[in-house]
N, C-alpha and C. Protein backbone atom coordinates (compact mmCIF):
# COMPACT_ATOMS: atom_id res chain seq x y z
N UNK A 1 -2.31 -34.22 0.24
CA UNK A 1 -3.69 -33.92 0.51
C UNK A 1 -4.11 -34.48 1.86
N UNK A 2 -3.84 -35.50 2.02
CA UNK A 2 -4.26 -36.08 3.25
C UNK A 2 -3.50 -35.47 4.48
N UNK A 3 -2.75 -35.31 4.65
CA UNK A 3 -2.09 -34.04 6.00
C UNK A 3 -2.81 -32.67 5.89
N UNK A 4 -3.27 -31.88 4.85
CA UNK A 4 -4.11 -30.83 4.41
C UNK A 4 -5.56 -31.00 5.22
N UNK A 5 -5.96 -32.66 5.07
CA UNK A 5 -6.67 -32.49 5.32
C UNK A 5 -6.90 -32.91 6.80
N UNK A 6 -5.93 -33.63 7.57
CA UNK A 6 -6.05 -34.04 8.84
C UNK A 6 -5.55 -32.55 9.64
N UNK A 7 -4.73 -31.70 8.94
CA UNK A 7 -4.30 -30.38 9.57
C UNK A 7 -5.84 -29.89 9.96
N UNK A 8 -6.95 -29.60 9.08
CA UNK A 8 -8.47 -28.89 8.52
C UNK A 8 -8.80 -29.19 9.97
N UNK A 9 -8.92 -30.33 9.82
CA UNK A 9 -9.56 -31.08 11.22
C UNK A 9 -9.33 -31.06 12.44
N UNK A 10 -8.06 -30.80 12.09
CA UNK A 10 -7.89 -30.75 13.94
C UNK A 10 -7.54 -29.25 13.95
N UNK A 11 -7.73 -28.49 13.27
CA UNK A 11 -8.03 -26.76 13.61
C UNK A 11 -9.16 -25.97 13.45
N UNK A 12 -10.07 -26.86 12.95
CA UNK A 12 -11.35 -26.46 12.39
C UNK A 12 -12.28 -25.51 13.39
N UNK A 13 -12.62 -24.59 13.28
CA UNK A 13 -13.72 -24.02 14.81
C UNK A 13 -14.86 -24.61 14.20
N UNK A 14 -15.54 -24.86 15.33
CA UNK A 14 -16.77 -25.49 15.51
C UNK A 14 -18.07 -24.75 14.45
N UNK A 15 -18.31 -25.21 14.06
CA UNK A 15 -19.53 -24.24 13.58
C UNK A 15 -18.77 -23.98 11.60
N UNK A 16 -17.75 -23.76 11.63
CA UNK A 16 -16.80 -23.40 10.70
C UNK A 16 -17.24 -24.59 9.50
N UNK A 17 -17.21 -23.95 7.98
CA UNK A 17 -17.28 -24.81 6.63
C UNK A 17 -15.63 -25.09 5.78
N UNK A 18 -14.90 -24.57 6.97
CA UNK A 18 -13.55 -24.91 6.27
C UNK A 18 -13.02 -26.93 5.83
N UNK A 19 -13.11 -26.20 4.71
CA UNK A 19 -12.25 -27.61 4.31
C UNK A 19 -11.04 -27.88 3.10
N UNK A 20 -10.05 -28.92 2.98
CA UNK A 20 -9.69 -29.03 2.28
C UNK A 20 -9.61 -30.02 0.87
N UNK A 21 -9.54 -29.31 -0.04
CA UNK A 21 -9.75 -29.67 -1.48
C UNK A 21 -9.03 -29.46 -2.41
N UNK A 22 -8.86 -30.84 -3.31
CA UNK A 22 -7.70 -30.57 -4.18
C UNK A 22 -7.89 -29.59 -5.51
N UNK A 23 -7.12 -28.77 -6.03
CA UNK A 23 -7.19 -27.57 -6.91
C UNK A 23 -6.43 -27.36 -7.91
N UNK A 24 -6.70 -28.10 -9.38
CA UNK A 24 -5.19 -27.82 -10.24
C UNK A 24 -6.00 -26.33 -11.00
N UNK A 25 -5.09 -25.49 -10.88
CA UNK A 25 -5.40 -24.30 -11.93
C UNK A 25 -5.61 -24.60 -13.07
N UNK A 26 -4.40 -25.56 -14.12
CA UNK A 26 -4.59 -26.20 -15.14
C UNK A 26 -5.72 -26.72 -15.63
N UNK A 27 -6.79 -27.37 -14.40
CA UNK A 27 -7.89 -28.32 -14.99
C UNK A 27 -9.05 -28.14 -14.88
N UNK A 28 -9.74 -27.64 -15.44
CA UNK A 28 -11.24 -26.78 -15.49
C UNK A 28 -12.00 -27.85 -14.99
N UNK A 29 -11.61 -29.06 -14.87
CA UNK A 29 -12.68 -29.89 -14.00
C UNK A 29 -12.43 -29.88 -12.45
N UNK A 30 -11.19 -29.79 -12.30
CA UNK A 30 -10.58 -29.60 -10.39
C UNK A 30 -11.31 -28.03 -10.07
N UNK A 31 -11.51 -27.14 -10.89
CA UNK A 31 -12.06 -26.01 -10.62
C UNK A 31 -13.49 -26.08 -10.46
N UNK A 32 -14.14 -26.52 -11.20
CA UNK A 32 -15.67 -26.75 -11.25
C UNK A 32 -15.96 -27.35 -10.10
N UNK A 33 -15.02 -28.45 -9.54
CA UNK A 33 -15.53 -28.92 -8.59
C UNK A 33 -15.66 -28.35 -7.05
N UNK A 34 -14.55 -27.34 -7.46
CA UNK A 34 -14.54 -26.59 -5.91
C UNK A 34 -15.81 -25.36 -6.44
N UNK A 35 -16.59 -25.22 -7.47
CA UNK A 35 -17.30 -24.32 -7.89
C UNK A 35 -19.06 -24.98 -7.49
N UNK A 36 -18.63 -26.36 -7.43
CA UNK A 36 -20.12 -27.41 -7.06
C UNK A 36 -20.55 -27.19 -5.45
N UNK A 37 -18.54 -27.63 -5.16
CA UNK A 37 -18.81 -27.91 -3.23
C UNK A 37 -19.18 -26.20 -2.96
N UNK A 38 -18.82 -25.36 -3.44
CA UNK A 38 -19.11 -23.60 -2.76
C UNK A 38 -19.51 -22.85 -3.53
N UNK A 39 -20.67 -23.13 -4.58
CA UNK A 39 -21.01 -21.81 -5.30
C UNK A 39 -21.51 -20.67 -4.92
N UNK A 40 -21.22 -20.18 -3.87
CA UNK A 40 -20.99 -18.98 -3.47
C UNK A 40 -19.80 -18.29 -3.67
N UNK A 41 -18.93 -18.87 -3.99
CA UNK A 41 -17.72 -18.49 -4.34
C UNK A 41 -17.35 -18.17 -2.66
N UNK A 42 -16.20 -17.10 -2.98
CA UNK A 42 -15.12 -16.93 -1.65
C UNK A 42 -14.80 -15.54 -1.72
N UNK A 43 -15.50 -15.15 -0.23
CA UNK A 43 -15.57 -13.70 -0.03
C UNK A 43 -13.43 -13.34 -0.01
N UNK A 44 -12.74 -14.24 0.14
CA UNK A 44 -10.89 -13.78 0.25
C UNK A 44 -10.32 -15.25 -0.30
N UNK A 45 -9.10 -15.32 -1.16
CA UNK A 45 -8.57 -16.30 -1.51
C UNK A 45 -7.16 -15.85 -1.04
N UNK A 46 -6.48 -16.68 -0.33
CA UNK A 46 -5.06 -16.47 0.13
C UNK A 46 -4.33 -17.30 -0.68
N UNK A 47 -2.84 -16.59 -1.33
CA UNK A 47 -2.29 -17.07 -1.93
C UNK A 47 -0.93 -17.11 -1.10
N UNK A 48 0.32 -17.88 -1.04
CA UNK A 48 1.76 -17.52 -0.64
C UNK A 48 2.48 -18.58 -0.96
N UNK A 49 3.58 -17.79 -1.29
CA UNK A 49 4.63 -18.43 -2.24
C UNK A 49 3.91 -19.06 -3.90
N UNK A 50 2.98 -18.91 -3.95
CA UNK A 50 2.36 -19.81 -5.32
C UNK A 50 3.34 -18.93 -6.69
N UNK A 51 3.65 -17.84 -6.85
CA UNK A 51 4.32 -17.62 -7.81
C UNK A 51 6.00 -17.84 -8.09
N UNK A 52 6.20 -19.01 -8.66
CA UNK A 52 7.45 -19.21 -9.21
C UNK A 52 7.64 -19.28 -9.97
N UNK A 53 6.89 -19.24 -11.76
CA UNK A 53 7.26 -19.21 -12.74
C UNK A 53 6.08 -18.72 -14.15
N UNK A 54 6.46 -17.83 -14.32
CA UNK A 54 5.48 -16.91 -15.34
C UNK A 54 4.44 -18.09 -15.99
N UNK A 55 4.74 -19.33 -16.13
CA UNK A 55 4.01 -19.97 -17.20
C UNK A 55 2.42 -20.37 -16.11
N UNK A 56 2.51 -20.30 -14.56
CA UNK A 56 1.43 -20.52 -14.07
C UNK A 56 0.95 -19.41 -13.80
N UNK A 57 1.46 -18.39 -14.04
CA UNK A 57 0.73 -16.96 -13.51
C UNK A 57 -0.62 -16.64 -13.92
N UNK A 58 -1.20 -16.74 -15.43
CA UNK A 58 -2.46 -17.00 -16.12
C UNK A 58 -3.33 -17.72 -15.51
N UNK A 59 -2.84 -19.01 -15.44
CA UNK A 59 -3.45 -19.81 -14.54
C UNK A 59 -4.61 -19.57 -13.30
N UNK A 60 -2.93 -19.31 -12.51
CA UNK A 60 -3.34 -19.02 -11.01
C UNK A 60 -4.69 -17.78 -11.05
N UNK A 61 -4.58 -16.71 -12.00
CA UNK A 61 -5.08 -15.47 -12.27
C UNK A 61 -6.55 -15.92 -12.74
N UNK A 62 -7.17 -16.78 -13.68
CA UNK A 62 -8.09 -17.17 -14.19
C UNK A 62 -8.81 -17.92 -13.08
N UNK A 63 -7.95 -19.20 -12.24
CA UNK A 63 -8.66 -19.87 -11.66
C UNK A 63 -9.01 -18.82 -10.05
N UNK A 64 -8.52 -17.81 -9.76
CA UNK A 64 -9.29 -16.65 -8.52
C UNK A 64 -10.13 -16.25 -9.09
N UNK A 65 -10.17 -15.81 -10.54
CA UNK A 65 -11.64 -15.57 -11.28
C UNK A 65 -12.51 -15.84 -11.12
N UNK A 66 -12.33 -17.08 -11.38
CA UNK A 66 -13.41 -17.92 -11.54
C UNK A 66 -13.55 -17.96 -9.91
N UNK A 67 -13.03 -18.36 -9.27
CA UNK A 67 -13.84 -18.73 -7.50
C UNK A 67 -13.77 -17.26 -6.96
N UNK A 68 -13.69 -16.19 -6.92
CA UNK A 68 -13.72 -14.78 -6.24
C UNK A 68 -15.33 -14.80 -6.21
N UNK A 69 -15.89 -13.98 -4.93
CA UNK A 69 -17.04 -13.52 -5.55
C UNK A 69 -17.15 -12.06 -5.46
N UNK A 70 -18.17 -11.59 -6.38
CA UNK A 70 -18.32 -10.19 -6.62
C UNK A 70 -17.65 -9.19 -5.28
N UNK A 71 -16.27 -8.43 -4.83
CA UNK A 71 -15.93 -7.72 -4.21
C UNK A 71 -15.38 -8.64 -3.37
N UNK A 72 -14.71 -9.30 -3.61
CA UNK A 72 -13.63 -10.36 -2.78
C UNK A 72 -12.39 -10.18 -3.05
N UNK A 73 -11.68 -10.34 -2.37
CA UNK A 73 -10.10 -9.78 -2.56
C UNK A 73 -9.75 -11.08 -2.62
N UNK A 74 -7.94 -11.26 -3.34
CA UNK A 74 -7.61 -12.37 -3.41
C UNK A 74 -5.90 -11.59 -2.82
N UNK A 75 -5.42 -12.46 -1.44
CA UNK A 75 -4.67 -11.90 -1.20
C UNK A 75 -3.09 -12.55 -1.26
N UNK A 76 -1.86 -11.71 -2.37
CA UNK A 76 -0.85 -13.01 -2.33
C UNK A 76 0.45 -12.44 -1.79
N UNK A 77 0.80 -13.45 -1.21
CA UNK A 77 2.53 -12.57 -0.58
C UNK A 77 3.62 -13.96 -0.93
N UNK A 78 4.49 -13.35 -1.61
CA UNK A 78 5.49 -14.34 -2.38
C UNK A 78 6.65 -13.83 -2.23
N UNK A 79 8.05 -14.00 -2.62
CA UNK A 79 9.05 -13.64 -3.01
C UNK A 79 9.56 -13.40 -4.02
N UNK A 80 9.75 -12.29 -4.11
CA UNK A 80 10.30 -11.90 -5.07
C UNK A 80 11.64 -12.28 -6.05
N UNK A 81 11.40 -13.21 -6.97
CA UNK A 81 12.97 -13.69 -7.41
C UNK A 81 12.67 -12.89 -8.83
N UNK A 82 12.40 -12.30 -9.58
CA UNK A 82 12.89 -11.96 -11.29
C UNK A 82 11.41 -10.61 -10.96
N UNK A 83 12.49 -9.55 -11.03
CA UNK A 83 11.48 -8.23 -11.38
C UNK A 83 10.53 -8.77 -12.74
N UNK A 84 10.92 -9.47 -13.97
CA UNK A 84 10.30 -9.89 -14.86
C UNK A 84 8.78 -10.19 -14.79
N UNK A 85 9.18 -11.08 -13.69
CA UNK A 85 7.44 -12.17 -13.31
C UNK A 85 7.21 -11.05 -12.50
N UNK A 86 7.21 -10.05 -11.66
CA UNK A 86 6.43 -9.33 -10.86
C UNK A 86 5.81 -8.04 -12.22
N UNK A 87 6.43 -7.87 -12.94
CA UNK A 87 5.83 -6.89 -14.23
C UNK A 87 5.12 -7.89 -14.65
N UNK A 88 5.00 -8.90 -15.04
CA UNK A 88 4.02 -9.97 -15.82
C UNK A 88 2.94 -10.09 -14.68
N UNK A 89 3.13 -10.51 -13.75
CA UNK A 89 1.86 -10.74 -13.15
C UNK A 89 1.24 -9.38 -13.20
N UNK A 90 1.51 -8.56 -12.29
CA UNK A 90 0.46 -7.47 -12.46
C UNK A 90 0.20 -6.51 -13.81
N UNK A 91 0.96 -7.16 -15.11
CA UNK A 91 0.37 -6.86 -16.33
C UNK A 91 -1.15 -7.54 -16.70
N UNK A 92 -0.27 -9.14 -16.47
CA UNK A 92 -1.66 -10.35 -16.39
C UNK A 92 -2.56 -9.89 -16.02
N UNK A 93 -2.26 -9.55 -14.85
CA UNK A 93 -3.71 -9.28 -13.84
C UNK A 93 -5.08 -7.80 -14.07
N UNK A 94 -3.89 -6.91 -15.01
CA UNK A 94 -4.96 -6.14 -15.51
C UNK A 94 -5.50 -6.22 -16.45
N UNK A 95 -4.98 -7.32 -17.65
CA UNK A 95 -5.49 -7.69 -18.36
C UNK A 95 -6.66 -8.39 -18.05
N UNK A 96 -6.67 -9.05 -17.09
CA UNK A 96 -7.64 -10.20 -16.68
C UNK A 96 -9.14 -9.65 -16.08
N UNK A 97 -8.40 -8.18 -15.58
CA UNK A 97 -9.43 -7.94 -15.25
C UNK A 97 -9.44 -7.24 -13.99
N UNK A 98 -8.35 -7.39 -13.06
CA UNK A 98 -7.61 -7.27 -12.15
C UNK A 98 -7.32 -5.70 -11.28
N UNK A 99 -7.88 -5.12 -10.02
CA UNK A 99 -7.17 -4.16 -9.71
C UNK A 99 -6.16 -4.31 -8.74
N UNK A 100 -4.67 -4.17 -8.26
CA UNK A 100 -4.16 -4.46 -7.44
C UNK A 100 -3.75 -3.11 -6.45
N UNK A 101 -3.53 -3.42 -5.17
CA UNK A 101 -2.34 -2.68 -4.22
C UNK A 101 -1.53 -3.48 -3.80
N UNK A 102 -0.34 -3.01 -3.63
CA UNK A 102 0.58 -3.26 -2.74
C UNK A 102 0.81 -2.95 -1.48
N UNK A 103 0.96 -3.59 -0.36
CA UNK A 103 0.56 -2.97 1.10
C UNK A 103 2.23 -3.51 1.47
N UNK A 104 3.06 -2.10 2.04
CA UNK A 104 3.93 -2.39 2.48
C UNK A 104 4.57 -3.34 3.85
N UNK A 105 5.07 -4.07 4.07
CA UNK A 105 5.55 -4.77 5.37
C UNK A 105 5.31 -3.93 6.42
N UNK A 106 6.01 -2.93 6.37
CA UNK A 106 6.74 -1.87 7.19
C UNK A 106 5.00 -1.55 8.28
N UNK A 107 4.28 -2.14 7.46
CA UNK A 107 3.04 -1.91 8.68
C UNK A 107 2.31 -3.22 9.36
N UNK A 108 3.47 -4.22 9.26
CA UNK A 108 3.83 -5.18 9.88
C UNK A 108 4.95 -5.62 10.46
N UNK A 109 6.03 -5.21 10.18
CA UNK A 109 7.24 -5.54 11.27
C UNK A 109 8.12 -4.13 10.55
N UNK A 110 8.85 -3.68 12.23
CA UNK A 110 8.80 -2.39 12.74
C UNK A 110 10.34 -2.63 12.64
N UNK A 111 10.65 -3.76 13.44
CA UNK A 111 12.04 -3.87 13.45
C UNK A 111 12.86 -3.46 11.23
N UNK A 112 14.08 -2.74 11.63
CA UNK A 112 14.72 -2.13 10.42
C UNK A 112 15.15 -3.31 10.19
N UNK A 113 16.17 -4.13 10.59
CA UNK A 113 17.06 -5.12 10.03
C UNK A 113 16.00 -6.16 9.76
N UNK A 114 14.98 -6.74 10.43
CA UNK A 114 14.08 -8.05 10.11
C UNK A 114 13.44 -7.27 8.27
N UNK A 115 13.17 -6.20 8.29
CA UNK A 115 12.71 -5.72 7.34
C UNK A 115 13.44 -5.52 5.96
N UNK A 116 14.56 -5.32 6.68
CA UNK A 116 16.01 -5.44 5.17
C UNK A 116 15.90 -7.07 4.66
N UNK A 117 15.75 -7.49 5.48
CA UNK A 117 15.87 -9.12 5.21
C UNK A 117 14.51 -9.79 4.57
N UNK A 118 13.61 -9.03 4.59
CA UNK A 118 12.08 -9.19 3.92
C UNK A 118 11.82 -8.53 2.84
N UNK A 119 13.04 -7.91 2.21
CA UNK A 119 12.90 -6.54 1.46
C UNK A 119 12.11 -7.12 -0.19
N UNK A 120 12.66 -8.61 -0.33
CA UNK A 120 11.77 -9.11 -1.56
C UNK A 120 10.83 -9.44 -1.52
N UNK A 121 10.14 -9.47 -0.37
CA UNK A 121 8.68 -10.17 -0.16
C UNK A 121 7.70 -8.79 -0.80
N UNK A 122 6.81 -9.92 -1.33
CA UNK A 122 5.83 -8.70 -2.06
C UNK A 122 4.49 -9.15 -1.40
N UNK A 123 3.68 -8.70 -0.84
CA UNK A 123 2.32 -8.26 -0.11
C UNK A 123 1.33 -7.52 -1.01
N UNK A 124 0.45 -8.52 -2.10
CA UNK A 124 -0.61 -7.56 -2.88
C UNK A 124 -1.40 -8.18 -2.09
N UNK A 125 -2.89 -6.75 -3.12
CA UNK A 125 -4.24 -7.62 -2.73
C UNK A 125 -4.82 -7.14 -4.10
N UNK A 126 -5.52 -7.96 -4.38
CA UNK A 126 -6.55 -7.75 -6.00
C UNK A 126 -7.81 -8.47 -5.96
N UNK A 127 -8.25 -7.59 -6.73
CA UNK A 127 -10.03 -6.98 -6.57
C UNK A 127 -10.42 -6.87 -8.01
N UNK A 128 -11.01 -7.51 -8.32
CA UNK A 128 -11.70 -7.60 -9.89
C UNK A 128 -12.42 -6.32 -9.81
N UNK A 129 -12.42 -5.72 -11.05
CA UNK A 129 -13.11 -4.35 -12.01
C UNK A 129 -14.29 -4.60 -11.18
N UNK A 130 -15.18 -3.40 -10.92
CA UNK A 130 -16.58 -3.93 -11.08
C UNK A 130 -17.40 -4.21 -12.14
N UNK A 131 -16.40 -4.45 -13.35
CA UNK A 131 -16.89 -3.96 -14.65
C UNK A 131 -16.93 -5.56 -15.56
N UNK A 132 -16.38 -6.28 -14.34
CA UNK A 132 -15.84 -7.93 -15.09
C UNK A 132 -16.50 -8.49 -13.98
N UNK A 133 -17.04 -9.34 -14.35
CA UNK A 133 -18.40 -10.14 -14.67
C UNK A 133 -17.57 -11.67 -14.02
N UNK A 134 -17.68 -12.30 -13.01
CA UNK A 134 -17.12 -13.65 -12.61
C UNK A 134 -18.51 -14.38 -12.84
């Protein structure tokens, strides 16, 4: 936390409300609290690498819920290790409430071979129903 947060600081633009804060998905009180410091919630939540194992996927999925605000995207790019967890998450995620796309690389790096070599990276973005209520 403390490098998180000396990084904040010395990149911060002037004028800017960026900060850093600690966040367990697990603990509805670490959530509330980032729900006290910004109840406005968060027009984009960036996620990467956070998915490695189906048992936090719920988690991770509930706690963007809860901090998204109405028409906010939450955007995650991970690697792909077990087709399994990539069918679970975006099962999760429609259960939850969840609409996703997938936005291919290929409209980010042009080069063929850098792109074979990126071929597991997955690039969503998800957008709650307008129909579910944060």
């Amino acid at each position: 936390m403390d490098l998180l947060i000396q990084n904040v600081a010395l990149n911060q633009v002037p004028g800017s409300k960026c900060a850093g804060m600690k966040l367990d998905w697990t603990d509805s009180d670490s959530i509330q609290n980032v729900l006290v410091a910004y109840p406005n919630k968060f027009d984009v939540i960036i996620g990467s690498d956070v998915v490695f194992w189906q048992v936090n996927i719920i988690p991770l999925l509930n706690t963007v819920k809860a901090l998204i605000a109405p028409k906010g995207k939450f955007i995650l790019c991970y690697q792909s290790r077990a087709t399994q967890s990539d069918a679970y998450l975006l099962q999760k995620s429609e259960e939850i409430g969840f609409t996703h796309t997938s936005v291919s690389l290929s409209n980010f790096i042009t080069n063929t071979d850098e792109l074979e070599l990126k071929k597991h990276v997955m690039l969503l973005v998800f957008q709650l129903n307008d129909s579910v209520q944060t």
